[in-house]
Structure formats: C-alpha cells, structure tokens
N, C-alpha and C. Protein backbone atom coordinates (compact mmCIF):
# COMPACT_ATOMS: atom_id res chain seq x y z
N UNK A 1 -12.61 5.05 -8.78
CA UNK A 1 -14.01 5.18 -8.54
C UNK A 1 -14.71 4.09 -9.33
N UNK A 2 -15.57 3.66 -8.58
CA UNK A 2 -16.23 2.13 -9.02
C UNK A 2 -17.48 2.42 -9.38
N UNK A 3 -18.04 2.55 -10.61
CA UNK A 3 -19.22 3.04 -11.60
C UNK A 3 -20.12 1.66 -11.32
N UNK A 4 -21.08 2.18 -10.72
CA UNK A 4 -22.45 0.98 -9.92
C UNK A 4 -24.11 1.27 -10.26
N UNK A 5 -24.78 1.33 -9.75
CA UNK A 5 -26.28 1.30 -10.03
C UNK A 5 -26.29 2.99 -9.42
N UNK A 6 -26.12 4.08 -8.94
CA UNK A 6 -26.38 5.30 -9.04
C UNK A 6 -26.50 6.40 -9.92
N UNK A 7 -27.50 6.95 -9.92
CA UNK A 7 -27.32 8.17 -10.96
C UNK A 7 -25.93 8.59 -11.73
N UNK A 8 -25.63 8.95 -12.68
CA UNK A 8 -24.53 9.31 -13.59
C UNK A 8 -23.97 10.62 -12.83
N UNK A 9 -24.77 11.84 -12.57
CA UNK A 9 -24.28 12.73 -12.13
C UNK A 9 -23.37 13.06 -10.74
N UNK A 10 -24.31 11.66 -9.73
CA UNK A 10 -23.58 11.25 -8.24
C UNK A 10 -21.99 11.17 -8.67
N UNK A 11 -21.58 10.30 -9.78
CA UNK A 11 -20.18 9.85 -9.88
C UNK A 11 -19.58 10.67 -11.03
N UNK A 12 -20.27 11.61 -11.55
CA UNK A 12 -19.57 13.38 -12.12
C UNK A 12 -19.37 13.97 -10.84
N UNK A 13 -20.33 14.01 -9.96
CA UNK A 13 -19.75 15.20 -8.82
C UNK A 13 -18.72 14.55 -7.55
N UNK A 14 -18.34 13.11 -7.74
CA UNK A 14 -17.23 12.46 -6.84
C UNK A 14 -16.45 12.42 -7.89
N UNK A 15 -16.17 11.95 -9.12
CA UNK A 15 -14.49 12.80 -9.70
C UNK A 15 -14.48 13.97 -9.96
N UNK A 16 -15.20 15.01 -9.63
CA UNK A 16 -14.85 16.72 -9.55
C UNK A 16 -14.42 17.15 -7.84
N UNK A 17 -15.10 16.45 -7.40
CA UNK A 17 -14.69 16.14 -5.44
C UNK A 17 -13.41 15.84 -5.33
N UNK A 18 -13.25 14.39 -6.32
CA UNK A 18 -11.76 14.54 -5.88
C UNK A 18 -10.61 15.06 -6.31
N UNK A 19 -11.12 15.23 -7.74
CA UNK A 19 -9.21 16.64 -8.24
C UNK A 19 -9.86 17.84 -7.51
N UNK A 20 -10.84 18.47 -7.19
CA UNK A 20 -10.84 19.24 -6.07
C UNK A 20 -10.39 19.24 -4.83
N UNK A 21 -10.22 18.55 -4.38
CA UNK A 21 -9.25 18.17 -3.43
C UNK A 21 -8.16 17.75 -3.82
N UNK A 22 -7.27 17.87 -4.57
CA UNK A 22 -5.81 17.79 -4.84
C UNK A 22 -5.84 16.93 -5.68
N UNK A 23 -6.60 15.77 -5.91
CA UNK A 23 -5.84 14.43 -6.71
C UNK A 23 -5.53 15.07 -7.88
N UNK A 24 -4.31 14.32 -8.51
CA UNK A 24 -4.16 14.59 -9.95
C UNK A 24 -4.52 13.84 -11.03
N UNK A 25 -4.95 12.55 -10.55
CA UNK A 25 -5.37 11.70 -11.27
C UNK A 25 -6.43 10.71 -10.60
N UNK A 26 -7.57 10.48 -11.54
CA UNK A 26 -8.93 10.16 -11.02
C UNK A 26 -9.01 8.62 -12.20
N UNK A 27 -8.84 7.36 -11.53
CA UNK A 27 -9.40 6.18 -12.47
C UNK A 27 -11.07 5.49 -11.90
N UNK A 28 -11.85 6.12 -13.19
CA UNK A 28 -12.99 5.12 -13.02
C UNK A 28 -13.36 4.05 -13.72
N UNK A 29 -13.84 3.06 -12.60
CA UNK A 29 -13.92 1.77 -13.37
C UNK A 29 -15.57 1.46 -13.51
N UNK A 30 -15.29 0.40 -13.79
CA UNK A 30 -16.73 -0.32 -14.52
C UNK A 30 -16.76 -2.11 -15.08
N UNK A 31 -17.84 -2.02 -15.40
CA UNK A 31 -17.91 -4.04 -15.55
C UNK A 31 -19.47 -3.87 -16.39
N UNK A 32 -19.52 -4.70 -17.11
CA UNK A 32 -20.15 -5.20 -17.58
C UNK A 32 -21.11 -4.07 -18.32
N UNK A 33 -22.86 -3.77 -17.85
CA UNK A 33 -23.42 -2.64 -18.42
C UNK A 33 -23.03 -1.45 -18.02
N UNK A 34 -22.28 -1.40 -16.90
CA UNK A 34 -21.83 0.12 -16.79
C UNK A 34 -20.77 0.60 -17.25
N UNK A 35 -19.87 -0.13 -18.26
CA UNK A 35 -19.01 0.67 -19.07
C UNK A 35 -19.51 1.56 -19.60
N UNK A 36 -20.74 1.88 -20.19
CA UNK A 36 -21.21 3.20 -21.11
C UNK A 36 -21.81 4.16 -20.04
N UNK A 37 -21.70 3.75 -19.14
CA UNK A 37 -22.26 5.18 -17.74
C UNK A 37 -20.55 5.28 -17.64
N UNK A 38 -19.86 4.95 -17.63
CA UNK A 38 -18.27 4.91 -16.76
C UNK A 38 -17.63 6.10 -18.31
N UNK A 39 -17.97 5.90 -19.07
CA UNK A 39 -17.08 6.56 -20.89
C UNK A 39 -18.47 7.95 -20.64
N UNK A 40 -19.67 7.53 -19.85
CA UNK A 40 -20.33 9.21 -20.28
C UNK A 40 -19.96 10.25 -18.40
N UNK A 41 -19.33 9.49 -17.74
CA UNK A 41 -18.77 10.12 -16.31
C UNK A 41 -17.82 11.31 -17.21
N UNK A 42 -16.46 10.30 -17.74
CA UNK A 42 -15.62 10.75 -17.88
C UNK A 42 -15.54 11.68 -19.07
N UNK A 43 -16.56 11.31 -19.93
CA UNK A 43 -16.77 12.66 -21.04
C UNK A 43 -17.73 14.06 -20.59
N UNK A 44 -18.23 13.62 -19.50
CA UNK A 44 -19.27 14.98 -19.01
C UNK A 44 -18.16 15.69 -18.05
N UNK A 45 -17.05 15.00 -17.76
CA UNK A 45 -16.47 15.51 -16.63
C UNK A 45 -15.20 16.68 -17.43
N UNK A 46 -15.01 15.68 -18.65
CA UNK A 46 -13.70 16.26 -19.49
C UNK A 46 -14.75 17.69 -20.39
N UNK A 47 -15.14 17.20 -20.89
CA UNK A 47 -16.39 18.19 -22.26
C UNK A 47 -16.69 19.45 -21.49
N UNK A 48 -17.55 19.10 -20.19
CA UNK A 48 -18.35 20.26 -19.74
C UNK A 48 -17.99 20.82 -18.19
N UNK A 49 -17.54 20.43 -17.38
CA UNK A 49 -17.38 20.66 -15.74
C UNK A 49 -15.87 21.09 -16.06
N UNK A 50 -15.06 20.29 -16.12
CA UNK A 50 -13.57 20.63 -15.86
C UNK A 50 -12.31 20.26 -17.53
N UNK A 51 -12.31 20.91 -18.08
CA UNK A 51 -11.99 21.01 -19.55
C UNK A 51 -10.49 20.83 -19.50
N UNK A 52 -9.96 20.81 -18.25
CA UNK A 52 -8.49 20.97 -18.35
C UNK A 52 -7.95 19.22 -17.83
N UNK A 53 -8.97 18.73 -17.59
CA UNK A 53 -8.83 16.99 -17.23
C UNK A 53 -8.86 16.50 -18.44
N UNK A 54 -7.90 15.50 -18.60
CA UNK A 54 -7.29 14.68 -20.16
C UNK A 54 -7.41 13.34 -19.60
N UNK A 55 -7.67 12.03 -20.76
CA UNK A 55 -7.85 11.12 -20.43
C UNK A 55 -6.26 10.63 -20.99
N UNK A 56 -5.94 10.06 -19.89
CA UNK A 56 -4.54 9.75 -19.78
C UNK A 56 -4.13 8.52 -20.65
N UNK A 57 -4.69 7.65 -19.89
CA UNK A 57 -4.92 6.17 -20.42
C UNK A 57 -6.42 5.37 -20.29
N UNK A 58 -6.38 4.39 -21.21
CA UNK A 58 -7.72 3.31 -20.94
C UNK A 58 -7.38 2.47 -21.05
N UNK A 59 -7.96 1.62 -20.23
CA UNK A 59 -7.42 0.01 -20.05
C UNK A 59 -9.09 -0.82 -20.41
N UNK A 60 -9.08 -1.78 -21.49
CA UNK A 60 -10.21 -2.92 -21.24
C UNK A 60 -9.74 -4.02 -21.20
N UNK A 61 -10.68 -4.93 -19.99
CA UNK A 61 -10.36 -6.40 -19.88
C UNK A 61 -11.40 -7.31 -19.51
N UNK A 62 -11.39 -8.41 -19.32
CA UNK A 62 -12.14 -9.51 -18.87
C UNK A 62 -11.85 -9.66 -17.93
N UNK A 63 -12.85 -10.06 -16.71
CA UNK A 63 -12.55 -10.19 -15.45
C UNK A 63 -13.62 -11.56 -15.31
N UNK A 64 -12.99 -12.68 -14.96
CA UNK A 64 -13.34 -13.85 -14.29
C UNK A 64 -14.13 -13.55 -12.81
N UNK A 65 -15.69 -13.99 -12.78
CA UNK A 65 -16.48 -13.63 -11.46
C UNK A 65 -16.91 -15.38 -11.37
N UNK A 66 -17.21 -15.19 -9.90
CA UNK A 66 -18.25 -16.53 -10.14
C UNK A 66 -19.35 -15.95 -9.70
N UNK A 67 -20.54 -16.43 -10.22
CA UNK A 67 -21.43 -16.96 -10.12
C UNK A 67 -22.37 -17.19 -9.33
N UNK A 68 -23.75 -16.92 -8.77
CA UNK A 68 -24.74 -17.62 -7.51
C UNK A 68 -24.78 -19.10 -7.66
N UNK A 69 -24.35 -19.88 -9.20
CA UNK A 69 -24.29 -21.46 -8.90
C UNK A 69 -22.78 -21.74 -9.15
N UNK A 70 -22.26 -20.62 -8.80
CA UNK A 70 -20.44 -21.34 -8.27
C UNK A 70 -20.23 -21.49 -10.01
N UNK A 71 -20.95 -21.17 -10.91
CA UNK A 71 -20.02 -21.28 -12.25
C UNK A 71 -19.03 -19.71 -12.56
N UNK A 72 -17.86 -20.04 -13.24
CA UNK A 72 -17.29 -19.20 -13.20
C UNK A 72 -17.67 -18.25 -15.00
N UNK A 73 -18.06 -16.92 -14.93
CA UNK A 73 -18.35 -16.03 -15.96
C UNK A 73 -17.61 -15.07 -16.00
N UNK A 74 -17.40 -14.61 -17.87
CA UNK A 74 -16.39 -13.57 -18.02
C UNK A 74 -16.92 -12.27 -18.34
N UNK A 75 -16.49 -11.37 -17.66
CA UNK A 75 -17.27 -9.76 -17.83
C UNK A 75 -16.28 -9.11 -18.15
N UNK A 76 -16.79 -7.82 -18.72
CA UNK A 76 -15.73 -6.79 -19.38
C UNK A 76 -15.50 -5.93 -18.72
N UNK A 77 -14.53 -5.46 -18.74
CA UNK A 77 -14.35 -4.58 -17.98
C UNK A 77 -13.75 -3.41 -18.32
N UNK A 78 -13.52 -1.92 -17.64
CA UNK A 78 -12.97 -1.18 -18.37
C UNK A 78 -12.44 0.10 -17.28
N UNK A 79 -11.47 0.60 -17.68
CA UNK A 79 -10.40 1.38 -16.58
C UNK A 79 -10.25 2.73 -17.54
N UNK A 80 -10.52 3.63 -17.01
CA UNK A 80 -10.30 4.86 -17.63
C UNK A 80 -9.37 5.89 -16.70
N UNK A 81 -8.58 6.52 -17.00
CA UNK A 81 -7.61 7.20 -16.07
C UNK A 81 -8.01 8.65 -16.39
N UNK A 82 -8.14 9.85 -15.38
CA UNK A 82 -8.33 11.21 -15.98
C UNK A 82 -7.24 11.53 -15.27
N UNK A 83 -6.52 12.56 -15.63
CA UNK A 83 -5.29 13.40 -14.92
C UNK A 83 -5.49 14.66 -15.57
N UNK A 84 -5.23 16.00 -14.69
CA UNK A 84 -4.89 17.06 -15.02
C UNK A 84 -3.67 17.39 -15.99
C-alpha cells in the first residue's frame, strides 16, 4: 500500500480491508514527507484497530526520481511490513 496525499484514516481502513480479507501480511510504503503518515498508518493500525498485527520488518532507502527539469533527485524512502 502506497501512502499518498489522502487522509491517514483512508489508508488505516485499506490495511484493516486487507488482513480482513485473508492477507497475512500488509507492506506500506512511502517517500519522502509521507514517511511519518506511513509509521502513524501502521502504529494506529498495530496500537488501536487490530493488536494482534506485528511489524515484521522495516526497510529505509533512497530512491533516485527525476525531476520536471530531467535532473535526477534522491528521496527517502521507507517499507514497513505488518503480518499477523
């Protein structure tokens, strides 16, 4: 799940959608300012909605984008894994 310009709660109630529907493991990502909406998804989701979801692994990295003048810029990025 790809953490974007929508409300925080829209992308709490699509990773409770989907281990409700079977998945066992839910990774949301993020870039740049939405790493700290992407770390408060996955703590509102673990803390208060579904207590039995564990954060498995986290991954951070730099991701090479280009640019509107074709220069190439480095953004952060960040991968969070939830699993039952």
């Amino acid at each position: 799940m790809f953490i974007g310009q929508k409300e925080l709660m829209t992308y709490v109630m699509a990773v409770m959608t989907n281990f409700a529907s079977g998945a066992n493991e839910v990774v949301v990502k993020a870039r740049g300012r939405n790493i700290s909406m992407a770390v408060d998804v996955a703590e509102l989701v673990r803390n208060r909605y579904l207590p039995e979801v564990k954060v498995a692994n986290v991954q951070i990295a730099t991701e090479k984008l280009q640019g509107d003048d074709r220069r190439t810029i480095k953004v952060s990025s960040i991968e969070i894994f939830l699993s039952k």
